[in-house]
Protein backbone atom coordinates (compact mmCIF):
# COMPACT_ATOMS: atom_id res chain seq x y z
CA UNK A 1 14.10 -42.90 9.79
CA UNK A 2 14.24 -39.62 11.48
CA UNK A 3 12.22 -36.68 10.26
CA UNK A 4 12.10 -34.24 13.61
CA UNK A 5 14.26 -31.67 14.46
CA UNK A 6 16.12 -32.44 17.47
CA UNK A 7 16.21 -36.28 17.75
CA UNK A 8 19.46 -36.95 16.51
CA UNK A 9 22.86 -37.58 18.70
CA UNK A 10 25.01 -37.67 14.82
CA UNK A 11 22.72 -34.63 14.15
CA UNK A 12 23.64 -32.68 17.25
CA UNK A 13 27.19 -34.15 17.02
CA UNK A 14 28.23 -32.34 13.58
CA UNK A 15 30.42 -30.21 13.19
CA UNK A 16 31.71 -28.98 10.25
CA UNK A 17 34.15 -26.32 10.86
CA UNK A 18 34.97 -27.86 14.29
CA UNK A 19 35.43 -31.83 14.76
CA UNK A 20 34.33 -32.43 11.46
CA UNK A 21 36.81 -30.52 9.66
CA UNK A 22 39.95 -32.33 8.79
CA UNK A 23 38.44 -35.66 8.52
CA UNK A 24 34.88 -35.78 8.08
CA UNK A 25 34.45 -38.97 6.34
CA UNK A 26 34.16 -40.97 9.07
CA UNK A 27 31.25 -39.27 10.50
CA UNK A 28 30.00 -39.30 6.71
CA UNK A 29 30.19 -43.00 6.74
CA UNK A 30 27.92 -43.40 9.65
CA UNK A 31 25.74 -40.82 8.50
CA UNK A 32 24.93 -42.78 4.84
CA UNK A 33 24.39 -45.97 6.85
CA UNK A 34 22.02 -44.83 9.34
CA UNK A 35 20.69 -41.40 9.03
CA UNK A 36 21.68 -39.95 5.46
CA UNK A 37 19.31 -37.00 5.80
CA UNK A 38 19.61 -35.04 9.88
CA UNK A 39 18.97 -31.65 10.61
CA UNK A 40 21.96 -30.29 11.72
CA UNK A 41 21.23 -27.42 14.61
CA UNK A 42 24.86 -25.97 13.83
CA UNK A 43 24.11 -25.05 10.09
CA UNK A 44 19.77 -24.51 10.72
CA UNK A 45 20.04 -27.04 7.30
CA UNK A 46 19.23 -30.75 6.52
CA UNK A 47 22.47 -32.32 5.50
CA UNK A 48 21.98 -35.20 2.73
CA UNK A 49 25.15 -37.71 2.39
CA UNK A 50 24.03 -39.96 -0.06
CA UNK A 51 25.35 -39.84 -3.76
CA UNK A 52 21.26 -40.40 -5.40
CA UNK A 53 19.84 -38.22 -3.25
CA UNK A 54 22.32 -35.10 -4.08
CA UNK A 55 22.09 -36.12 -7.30
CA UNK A 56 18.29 -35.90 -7.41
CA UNK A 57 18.44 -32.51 -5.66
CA UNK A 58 20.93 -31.31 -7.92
CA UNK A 59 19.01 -32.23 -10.77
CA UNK A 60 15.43 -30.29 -9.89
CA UNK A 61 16.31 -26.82 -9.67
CA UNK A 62 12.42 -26.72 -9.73
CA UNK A 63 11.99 -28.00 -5.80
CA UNK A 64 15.66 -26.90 -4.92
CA UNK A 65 16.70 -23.40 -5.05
CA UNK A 66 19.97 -22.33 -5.73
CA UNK A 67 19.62 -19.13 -4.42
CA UNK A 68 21.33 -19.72 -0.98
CA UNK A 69 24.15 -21.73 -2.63
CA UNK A 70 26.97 -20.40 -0.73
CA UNK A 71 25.27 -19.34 2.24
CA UNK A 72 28.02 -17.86 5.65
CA UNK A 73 27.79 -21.38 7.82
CA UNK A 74 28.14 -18.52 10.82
CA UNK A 75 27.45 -15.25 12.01
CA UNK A 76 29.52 -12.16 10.51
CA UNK A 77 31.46 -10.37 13.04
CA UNK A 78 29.73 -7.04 13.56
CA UNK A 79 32.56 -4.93 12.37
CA UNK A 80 32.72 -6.82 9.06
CA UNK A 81 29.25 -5.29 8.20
CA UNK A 82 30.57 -1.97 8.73
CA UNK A 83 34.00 -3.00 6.63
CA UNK A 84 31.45 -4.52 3.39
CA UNK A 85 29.82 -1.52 3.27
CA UNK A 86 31.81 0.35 1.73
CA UNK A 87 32.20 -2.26 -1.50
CA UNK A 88 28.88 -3.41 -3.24
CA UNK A 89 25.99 -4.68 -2.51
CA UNK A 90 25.25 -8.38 -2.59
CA UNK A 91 23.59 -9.37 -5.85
CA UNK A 92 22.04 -12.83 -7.52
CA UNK A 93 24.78 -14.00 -10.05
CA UNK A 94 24.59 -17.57 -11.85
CA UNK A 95 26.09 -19.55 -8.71
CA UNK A 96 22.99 -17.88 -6.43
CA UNK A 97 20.06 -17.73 -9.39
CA UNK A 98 17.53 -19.78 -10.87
CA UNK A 99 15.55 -20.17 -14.09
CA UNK A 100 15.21 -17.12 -16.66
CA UNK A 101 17.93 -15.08 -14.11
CA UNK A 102 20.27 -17.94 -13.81
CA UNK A 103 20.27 -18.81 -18.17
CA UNK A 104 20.89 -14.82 -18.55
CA UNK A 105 24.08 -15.09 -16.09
CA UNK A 106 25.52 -18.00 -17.35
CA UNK A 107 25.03 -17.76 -20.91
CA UNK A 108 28.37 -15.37 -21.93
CA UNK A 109 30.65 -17.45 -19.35
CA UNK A 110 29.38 -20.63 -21.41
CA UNK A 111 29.66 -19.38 -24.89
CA UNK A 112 33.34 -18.25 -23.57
CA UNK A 113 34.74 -21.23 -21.55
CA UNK A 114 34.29 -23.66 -24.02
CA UNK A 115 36.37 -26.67 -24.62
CA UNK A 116 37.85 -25.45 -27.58
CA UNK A 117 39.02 -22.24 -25.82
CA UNK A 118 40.64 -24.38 -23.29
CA UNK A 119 42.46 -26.19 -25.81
CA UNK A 120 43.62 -22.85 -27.68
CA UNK A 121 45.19 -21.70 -24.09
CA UNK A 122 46.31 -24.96 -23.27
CA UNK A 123 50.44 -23.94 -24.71
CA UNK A 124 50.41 -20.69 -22.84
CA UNK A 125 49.22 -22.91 -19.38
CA UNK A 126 51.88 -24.84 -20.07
CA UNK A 127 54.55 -22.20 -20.68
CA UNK A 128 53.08 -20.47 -17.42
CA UNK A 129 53.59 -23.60 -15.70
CA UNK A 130 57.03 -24.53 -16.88
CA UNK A 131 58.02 -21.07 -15.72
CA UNK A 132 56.72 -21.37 -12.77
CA UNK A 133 58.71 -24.34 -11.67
CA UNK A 134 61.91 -22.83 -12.81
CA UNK A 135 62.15 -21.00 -9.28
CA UNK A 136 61.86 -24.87 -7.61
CA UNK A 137 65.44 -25.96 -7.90
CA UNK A 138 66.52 -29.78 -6.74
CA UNK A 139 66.81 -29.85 -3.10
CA UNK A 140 65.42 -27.37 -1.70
CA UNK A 141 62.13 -27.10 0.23
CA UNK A 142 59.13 -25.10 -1.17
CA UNK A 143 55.44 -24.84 -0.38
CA UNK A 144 54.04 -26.09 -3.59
CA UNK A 145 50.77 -23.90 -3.28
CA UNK A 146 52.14 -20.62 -2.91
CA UNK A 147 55.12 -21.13 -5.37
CA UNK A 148 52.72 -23.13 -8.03
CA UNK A 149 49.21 -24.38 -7.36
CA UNK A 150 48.14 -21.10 -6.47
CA UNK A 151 49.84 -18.85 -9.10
CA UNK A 152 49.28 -21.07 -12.20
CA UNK A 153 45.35 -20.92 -12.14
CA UNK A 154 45.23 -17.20 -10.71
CA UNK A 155 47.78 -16.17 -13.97
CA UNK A 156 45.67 -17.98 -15.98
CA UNK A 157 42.24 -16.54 -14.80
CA UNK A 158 43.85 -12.79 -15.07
CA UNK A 159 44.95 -13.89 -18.99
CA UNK A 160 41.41 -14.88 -19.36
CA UNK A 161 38.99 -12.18 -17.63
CA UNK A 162 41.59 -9.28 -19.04
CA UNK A 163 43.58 -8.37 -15.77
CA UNK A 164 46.52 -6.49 -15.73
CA UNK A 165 49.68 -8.17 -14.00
CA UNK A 166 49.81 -5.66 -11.09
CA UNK A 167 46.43 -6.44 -9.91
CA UNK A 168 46.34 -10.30 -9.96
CA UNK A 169 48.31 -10.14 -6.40
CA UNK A 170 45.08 -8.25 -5.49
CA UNK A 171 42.26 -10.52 -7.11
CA UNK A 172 43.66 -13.19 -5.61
CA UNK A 173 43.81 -12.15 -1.97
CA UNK A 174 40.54 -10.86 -2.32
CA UNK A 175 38.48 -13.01 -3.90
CA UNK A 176 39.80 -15.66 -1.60
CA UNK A 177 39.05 -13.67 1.06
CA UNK A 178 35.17 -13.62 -0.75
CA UNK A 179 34.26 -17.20 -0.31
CA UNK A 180 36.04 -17.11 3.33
CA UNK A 181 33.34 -14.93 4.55
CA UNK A 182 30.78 -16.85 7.00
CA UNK A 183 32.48 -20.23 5.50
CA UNK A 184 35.89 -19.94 7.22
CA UNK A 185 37.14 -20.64 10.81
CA UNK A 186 38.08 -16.56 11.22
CA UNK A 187 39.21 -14.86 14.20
CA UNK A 188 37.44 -11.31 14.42
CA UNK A 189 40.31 -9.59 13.25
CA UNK A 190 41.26 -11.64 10.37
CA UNK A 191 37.69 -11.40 9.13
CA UNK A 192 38.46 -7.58 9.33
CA UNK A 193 41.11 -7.94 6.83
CA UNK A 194 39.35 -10.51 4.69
CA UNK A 195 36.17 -7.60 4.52
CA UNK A 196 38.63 -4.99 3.33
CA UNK A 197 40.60 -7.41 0.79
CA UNK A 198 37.08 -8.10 -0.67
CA UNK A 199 36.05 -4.11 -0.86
CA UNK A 200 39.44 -3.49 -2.23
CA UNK A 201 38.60 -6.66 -5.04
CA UNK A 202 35.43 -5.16 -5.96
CA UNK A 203 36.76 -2.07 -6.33
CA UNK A 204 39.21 -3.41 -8.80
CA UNK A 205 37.10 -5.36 -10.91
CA UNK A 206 34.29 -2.48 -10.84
CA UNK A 207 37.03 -0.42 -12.24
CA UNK A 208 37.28 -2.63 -14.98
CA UNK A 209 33.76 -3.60 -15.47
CA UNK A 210 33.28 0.52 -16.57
CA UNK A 211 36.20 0.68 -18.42
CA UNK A 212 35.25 -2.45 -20.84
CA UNK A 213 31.44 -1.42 -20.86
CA UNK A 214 33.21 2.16 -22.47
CA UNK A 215 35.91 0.04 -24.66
CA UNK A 216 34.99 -3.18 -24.97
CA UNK A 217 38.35 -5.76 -25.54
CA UNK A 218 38.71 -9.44 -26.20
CA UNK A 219 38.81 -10.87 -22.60
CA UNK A 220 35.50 -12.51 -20.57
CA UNK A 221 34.36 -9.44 -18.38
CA UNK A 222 33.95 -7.69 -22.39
CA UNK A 223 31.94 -10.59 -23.32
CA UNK A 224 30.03 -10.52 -19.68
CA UNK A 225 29.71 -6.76 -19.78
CA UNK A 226 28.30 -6.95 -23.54
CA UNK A 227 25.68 -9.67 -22.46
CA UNK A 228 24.36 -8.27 -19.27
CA UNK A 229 24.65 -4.53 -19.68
CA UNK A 230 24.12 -3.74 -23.18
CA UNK A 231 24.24 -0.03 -24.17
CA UNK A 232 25.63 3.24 -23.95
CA UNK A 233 27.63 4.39 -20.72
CA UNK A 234 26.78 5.46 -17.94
CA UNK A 235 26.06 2.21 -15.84
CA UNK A 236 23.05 2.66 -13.61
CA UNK A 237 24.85 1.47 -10.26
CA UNK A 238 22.56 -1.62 -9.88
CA UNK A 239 23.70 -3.37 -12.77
CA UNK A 240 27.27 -2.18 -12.17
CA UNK A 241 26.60 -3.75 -8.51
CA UNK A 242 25.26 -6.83 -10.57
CA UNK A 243 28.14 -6.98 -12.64
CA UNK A 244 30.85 -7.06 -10.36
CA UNK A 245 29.35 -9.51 -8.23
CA UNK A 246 29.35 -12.24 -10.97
CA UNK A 247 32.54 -11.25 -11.96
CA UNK A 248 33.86 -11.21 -8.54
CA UNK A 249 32.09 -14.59 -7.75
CA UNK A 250 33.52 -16.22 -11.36
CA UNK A 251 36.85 -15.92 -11.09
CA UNK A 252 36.82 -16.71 -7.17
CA UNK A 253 35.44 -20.16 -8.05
CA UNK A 254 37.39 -20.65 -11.38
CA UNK A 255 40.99 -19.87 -9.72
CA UNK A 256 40.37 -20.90 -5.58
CA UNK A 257 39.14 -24.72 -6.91
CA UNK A 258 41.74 -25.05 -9.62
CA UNK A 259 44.00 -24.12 -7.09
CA UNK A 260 42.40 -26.93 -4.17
CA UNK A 261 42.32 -29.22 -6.88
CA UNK A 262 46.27 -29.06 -7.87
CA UNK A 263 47.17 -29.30 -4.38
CA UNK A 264 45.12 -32.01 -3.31
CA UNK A 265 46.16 -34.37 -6.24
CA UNK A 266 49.92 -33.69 -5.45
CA UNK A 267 49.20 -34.35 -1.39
CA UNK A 268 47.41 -37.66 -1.92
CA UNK A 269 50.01 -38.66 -5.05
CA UNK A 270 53.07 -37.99 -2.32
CA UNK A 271 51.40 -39.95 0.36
CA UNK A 272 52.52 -42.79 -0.83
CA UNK A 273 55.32 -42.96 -3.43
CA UNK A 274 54.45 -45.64 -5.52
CA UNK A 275 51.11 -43.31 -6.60
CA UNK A 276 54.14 -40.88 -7.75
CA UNK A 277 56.21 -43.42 -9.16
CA UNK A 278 53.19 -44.53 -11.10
CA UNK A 279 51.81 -41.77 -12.59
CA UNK A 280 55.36 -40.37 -13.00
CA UNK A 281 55.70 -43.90 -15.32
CA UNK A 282 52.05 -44.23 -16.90
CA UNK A 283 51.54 -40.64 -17.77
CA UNK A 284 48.45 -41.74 -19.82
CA UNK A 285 46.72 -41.93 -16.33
CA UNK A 286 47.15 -38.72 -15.75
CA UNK A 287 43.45 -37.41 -16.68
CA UNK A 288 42.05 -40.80 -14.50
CA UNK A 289 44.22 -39.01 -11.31
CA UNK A 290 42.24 -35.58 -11.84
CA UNK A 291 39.20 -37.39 -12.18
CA UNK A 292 40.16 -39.31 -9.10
CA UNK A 293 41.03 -36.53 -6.63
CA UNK A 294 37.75 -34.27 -7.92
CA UNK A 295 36.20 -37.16 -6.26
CA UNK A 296 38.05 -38.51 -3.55
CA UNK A 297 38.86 -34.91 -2.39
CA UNK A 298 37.04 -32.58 -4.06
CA UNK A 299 37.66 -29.13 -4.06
CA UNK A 300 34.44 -28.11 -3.21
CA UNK A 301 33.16 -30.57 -0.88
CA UNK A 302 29.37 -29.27 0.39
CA UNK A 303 27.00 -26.66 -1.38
CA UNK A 304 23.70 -25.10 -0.02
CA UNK A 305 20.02 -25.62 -2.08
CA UNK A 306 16.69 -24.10 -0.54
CA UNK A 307 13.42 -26.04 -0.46
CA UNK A 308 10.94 -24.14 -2.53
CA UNK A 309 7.79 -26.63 -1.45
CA UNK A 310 7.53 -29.12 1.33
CA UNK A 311 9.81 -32.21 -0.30
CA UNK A 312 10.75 -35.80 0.94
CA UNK A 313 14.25 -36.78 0.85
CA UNK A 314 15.42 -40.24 1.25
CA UNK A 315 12.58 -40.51 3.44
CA UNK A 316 12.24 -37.70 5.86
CA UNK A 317 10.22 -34.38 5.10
CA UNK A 318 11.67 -31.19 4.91
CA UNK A 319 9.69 -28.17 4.79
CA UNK A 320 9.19 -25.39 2.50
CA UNK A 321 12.02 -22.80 2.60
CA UNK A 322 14.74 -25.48 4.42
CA UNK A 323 17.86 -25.25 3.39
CA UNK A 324 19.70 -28.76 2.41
CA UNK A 325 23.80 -29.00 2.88
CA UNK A 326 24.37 -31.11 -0.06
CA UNK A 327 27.56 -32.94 1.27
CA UNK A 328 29.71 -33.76 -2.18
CA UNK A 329 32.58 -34.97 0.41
CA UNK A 330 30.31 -38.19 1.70
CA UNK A 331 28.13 -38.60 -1.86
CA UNK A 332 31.71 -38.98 -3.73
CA UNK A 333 32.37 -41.91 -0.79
CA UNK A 334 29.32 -43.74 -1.35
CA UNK A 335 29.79 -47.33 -1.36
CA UNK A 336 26.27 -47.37 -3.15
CA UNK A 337 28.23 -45.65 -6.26
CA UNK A 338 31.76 -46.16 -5.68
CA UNK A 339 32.81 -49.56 -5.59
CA UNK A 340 35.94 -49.83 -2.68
CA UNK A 341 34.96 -46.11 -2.61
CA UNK A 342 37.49 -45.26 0.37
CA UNK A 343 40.70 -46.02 -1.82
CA UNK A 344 41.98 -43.76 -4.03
CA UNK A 345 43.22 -45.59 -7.08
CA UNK A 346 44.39 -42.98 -9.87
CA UNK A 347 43.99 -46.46 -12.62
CA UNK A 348 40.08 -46.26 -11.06
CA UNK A 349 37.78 -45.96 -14.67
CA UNK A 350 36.35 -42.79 -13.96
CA UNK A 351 32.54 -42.22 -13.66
CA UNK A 352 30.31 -39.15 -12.96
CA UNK A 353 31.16 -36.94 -9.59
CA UNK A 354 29.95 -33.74 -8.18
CA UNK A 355 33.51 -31.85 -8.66
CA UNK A 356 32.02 -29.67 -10.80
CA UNK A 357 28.13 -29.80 -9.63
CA UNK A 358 25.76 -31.43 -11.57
CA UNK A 359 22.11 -30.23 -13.35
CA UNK A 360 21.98 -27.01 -15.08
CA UNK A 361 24.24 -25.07 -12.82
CA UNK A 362 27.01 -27.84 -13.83
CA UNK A 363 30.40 -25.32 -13.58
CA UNK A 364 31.26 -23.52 -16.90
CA UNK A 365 35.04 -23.28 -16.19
CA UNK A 366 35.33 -27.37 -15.82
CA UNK A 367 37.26 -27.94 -19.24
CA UNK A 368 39.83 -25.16 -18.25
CA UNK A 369 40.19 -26.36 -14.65
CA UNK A 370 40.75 -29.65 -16.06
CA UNK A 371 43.64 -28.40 -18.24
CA UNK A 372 45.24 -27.03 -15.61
CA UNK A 373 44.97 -29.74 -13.50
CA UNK A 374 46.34 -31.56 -16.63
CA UNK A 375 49.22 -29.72 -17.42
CA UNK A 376 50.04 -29.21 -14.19
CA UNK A 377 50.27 -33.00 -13.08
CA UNK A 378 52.51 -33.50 -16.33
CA UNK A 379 54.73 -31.16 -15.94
CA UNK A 380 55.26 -32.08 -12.20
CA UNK A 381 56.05 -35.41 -12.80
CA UNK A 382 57.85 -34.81 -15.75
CA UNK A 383 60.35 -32.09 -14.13
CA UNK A 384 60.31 -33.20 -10.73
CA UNK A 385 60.13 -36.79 -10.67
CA UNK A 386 62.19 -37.30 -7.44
CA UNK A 387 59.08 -34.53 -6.02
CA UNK A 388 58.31 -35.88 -2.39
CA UNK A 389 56.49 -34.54 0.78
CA UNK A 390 59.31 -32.47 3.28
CA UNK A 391 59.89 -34.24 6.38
CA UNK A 392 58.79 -32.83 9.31
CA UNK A 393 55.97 -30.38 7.73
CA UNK A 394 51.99 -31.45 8.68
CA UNK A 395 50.01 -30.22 6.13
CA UNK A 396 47.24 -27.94 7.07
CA UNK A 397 43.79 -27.82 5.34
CA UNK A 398 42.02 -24.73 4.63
CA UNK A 399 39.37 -23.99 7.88
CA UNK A 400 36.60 -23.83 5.67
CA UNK A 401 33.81 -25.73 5.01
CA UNK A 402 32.68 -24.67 0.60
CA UNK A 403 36.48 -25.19 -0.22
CA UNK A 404 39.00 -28.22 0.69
CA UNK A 405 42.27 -28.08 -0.08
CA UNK A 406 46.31 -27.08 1.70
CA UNK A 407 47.25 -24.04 2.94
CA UNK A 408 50.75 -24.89 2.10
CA UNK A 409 52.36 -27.98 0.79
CA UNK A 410 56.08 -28.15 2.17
CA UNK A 411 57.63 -30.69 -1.08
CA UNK A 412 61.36 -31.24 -1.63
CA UNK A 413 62.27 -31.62 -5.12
């Protein structure tokens, strides 16, 4: 086993937003069988492949820090600098905290996104969603992400955080432009754009951050506002910087992997018909598919954790203050864990998977991304059951490498 820096032809080899990036698994499948932990000179981090050993990391927040969890994979562009600075600051929010900081953070998003909440906006999901497919009329040729996938969770989050109809359009640009920054395979001037859409989302949200910390209302940036900021008005422009960032940050993860995970499970369901025609006849298996794609394509397919102490992983030493790429993409193909773990097989019995993390900083929006994912799958196959992939139309995956999921998806219904 290889513990230097600099030994390795897979290590030097990887490539994550390059060669690496539309089909990775491959590679991943080498990696697990004969060097599961490499350095990788690209990312300055120690990538781990194996399911036990992200699972252990995962699991001892202690040794592993989380506070570099979604880490820019490259260097900014100089001008975006310039283009952030007039939004706020970057601040620690539950994804990017630890211990005392990370319970304070999470606690009013937890006591909110509960599974009972989900349940209680499970009928207005599905009215959204029924509406939504209105506009998709036998036929005719839509891209299934812009005209559904993408709309249905975004609506959703806005119903949910309190945001007013003519800003969604707005939170959703720019909080997808958020977690493109240093993650995403962006020209110079389209990481320009992405800098201003994110200025422009802070703005927003800092807009309503003060307004609820003056008149509090019954939506989650109340609740978050209440928790973390408790008092009179004025806020001291720390913790408003504080607050929008793990506002900003929350519904960027809720709505972008909801989103990822809607349009991967209709991509690999259309790939071959028969998955269609199945779940289409055994809607019971419905919740096994979600389960299924959150693992065989996850949404969020890698995550960043910092060493805190010299640590040994699967054999090799990393030192204090490395940073580990834990690679969900390759632990979720793990023959190890997975039996026939290349297949994806919605009627699979589902067992444990990283789509939603695991250890304390498990995601607190999973029941309501599940719901979605749900209804959404249902209602698909229940109103479009002759739904199929348009000829002619290659379907592109995001450049990225913390999300996974289409840019489009051309269907014909």
């Amino acid at each position: 086993m290889l513990s230097a820096m600099g030994d390795s032809e897979l290590a030097e080899s990887y490539d994550p937003l390059g060669a690496h990036l539309d089909d990775p698994y491959p590679f991943y499948r080498r990696a697990r069988a004969t060097e599961p932990v490499f350095h990788s000179p690209r990312l300055d981090a120690w990538v781990v492949t194996r399911f036990a050993d992200v699972d252990a990391i995962l699991k001892d927040p202690a040794a592993f820090s989380s506070v570099n969890s979604i880490r820019p994979v490259r260097q900014l562009y100089p001008g975006t600098f310039a283009a952030l600075a007039g939004g706020y600051p970057p601040a620690p929010d539950h994804i990017t905290s630890d211990g005392e900081a990370h319970r304070r953070f999470r606690a009013p998003y937890a006591k909110w996104l509960t599974l009972a909440t989900a349940k209680e906006l499970e009928p207005a999901i599905r009215e959204r969603a029924d509406a939504l497919l209105e506009s998709i009329v036998d036929g005719s040729t839509v891209d299934l992400v812009s005209r559904f996938a993408s709309p249905l969770p975004v609506r959703t989050a806005a119903v949910v955080f309190g945001i007013a109809p003519e800003d969604v359009e707005a939170v959703r640009i720019g909080s997808e432009s958020l977690f493109s920054l240093g993650s995403a395979d962006l020209d110079e001037a389209a990481e320009a754009r992405a800098a201003h859409d994110v200025v422009a989302f802070q703005h927003i949200v800092a807009g309503y951050v003060r307004q609820r910390h003056a008149a509090p209302g019954e939506d989650l940036i109340s609740a978050v506002v209440a928790a973390l900021a408790p008092g009179a008005p004025p806020l001291p422009f720390d913790r408003e910087s504080e607050l929008v960032g793990t506002v900003c940050s929350t519904i960027g993860a809720g709505h972008i992997t909801t989103t990822d995970t809607i349009g991967n499970a209709v991509r690999l369901l259309l790939e071959e018909p028969d998955r269609w025609r199945l779940l289409r006849e055994r809607p019971e298996l419905i919740p096994n598919a979600v389960e299924e794609v959150l693992r065989f394509e996850s949404p969020v397919p890698t995550i960043f954790r910092r060493a805190t102490r010299a640590v040994t992983v699967a054999g090799v030493d990393i030192p204090a203050g490395a940073d580990l790429l834990l690679v969900f993409a390759s632990a979720h193909r793990d023959e190890e864990r997975y039996p026939d773990a290349e297949r994806f097989d919605v009627t699979r019995t589902p067992s444990r998977h990283f789509g939603f993390g695991a250890g304390p900083h498990t995601c607190v929006g999973a029941p309501l991304a599940r719901a979605q994912a749900r209804i959404a799958l249902r209602l698909l196959t229940e109103r479009l059951p002759t739904l199929r992939a348009a000829p002619g139309h290659a379907v592109r995956l995001k450049r990225a490498v913390n999300v996974r999921g289409p840019l489009a998806l051309p269907v014909t219904a």
